[in-house]
Protein backbone atom coordinates (compact mmCIF):
# COMPACT_ATOMS: atom_id res chain seq x y z
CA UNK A 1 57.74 5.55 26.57
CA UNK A 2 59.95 2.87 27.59
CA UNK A 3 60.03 4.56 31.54
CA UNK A 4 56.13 4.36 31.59
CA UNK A 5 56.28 0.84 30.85
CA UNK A 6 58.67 0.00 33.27
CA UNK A 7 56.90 2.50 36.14
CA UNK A 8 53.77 0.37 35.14
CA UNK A 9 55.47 -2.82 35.81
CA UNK A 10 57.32 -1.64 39.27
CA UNK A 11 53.34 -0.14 40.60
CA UNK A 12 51.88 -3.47 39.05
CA UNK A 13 54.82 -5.60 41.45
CA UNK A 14 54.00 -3.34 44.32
CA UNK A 15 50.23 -3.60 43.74
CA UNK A 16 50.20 -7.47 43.75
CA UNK A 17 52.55 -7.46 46.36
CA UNK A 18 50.24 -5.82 48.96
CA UNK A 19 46.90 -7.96 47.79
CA UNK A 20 49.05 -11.37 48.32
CA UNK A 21 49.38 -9.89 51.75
CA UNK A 22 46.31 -9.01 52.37
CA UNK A 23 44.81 -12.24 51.13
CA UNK A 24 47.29 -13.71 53.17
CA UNK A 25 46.75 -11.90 56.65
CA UNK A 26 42.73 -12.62 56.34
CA UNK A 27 43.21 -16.49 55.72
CA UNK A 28 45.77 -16.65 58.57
CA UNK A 29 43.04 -14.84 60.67
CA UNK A 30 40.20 -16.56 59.31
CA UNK A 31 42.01 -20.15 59.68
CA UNK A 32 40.87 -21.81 63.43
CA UNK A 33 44.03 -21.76 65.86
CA UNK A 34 45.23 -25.38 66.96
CA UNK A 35 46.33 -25.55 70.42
CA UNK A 36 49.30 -27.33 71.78
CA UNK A 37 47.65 -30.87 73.63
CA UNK A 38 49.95 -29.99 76.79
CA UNK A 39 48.36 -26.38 77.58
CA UNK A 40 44.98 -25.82 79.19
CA UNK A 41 41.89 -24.42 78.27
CA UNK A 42 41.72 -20.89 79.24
CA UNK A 43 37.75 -20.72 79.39
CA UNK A 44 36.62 -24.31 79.67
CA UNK A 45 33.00 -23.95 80.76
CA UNK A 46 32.02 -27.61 80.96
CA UNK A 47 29.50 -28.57 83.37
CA UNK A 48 30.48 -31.73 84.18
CA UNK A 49 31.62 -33.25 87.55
CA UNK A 50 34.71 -34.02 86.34
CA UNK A 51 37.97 -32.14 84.62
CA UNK A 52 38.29 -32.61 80.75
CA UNK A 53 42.34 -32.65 81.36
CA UNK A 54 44.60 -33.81 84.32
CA UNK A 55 45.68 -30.02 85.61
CA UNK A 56 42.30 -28.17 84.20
CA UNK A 57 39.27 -27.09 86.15
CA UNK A 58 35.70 -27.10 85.42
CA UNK A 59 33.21 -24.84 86.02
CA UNK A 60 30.00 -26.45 87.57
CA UNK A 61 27.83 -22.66 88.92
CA UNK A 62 28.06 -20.11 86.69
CA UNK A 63 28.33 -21.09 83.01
CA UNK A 64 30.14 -18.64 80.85
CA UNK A 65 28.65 -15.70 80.28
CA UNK A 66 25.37 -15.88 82.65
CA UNK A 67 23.04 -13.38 83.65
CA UNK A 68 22.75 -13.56 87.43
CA UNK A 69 20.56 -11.16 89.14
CA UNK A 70 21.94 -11.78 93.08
CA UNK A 71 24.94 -10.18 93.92
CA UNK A 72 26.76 -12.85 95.77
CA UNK A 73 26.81 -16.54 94.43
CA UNK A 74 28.60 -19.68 95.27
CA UNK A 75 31.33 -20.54 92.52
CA UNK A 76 31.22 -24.36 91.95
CA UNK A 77 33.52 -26.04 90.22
CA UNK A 78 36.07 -29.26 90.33
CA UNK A 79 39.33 -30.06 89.69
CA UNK A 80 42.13 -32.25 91.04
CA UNK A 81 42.21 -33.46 94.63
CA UNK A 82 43.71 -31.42 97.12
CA UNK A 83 44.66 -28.72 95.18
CA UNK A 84 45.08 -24.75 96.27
CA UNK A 85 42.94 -22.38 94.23
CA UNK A 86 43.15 -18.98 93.58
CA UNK A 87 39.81 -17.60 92.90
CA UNK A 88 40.15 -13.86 91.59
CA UNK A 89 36.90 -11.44 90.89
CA UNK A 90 36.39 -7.58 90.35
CA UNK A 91 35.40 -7.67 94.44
CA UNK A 92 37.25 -10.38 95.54
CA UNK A 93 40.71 -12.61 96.06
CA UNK A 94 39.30 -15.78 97.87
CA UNK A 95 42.18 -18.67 98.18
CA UNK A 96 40.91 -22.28 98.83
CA UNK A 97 41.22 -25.58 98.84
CA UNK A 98 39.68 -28.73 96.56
CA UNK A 99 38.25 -31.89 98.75
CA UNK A 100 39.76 -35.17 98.35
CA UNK A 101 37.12 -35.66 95.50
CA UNK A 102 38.60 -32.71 93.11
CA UNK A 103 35.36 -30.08 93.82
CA UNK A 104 36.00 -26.93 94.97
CA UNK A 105 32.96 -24.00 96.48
CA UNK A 106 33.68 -20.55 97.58
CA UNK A 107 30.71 -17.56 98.01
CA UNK A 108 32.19 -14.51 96.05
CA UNK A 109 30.36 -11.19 95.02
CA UNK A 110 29.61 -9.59 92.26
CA UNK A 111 29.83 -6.15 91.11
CA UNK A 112 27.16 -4.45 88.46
CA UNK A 113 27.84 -4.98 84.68
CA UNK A 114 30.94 -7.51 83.60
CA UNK A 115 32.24 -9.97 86.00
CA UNK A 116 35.52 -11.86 85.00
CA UNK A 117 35.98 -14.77 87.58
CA UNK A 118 39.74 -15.96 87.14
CA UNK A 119 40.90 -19.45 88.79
CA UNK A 120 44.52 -20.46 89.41
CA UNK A 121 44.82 -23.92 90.28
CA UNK A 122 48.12 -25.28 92.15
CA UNK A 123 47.68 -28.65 92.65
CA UNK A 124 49.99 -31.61 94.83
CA UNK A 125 52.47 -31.62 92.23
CA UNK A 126 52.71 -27.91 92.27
CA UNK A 127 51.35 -27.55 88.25
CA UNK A 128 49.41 -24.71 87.69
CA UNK A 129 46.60 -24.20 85.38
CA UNK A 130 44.53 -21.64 85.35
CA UNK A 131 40.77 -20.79 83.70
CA UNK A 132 38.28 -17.66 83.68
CA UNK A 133 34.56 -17.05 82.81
CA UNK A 134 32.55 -14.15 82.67
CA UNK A 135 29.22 -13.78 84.25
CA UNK A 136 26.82 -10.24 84.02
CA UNK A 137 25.18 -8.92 87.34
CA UNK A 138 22.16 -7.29 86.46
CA UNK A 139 19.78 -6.01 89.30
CA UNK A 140 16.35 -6.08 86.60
CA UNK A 141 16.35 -8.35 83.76
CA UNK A 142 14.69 -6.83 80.75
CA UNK A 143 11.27 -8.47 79.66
């Protein structure tokens, strides 16, 4: 009798053991995850004319998961003056340059389905930030 009760207490140990995990593992993933004040946004989608932080960009044309139904659109967007950017999509590597004003355009294409549009700025000081939306191609929009 006496190893039954202690089996029972070692299974009851292990038992709680793996539900204080478990509890533990879904608050950590259900808690919202603070970011550091000094990194940049990796999808900032604001559609303002001007960046939120000193090294980030903004989008201006597309927002963030659009539905565009032409296959080649201007990407609009601003960021600090003179800086290089790297524009990377599923058809294209376009590298440009920002006006003295921070905004940046470049024409880039689009393939069917999910486009991810990646931007690597380098700017005067030679920081780097970098952001990336997503926009879908569709030929025929549902009604």
């Amino acid at each position: 009798m006496r190893k039954e009760v202690i089996l029972a207490v070692i299974i009851g140990v292990i038992l709680g053991g793996v539900i204080l995990y478990g509890i533990n593992m879904a608050n950590n993933a259900a808690a919202p995850v603070q970011t550091d004040s000094r990194t940049t946004e990796t999808d900032d989608t604001s559609s303002t004319d001007t960046p939120k932080e000193q090294n980030s960009t903004s989008f201006i044309y597309p927002q963030d998961h659009a539905v565009i139904t032409e296959s080649k659109i201007t990407l609009k967007g601003v960021t600090k003056p003179n800086s290089n950017i790297a524009i990377i999509t599923e058809a294209d590597n376009i590298i440009t340059t920002s006006d003295s004003d921070g905004n940046y355009s470049s024409p880039i294409n689009l393939i069917n389905g999910e486009n991810t549009i990646s931007v690597t700025i380098v700017d005067p000081t030679l920081s780097t930030s970098s952001a990336s939306i997503t926009v879908i191609y569709t030929q025929n929009i549902p009604e």
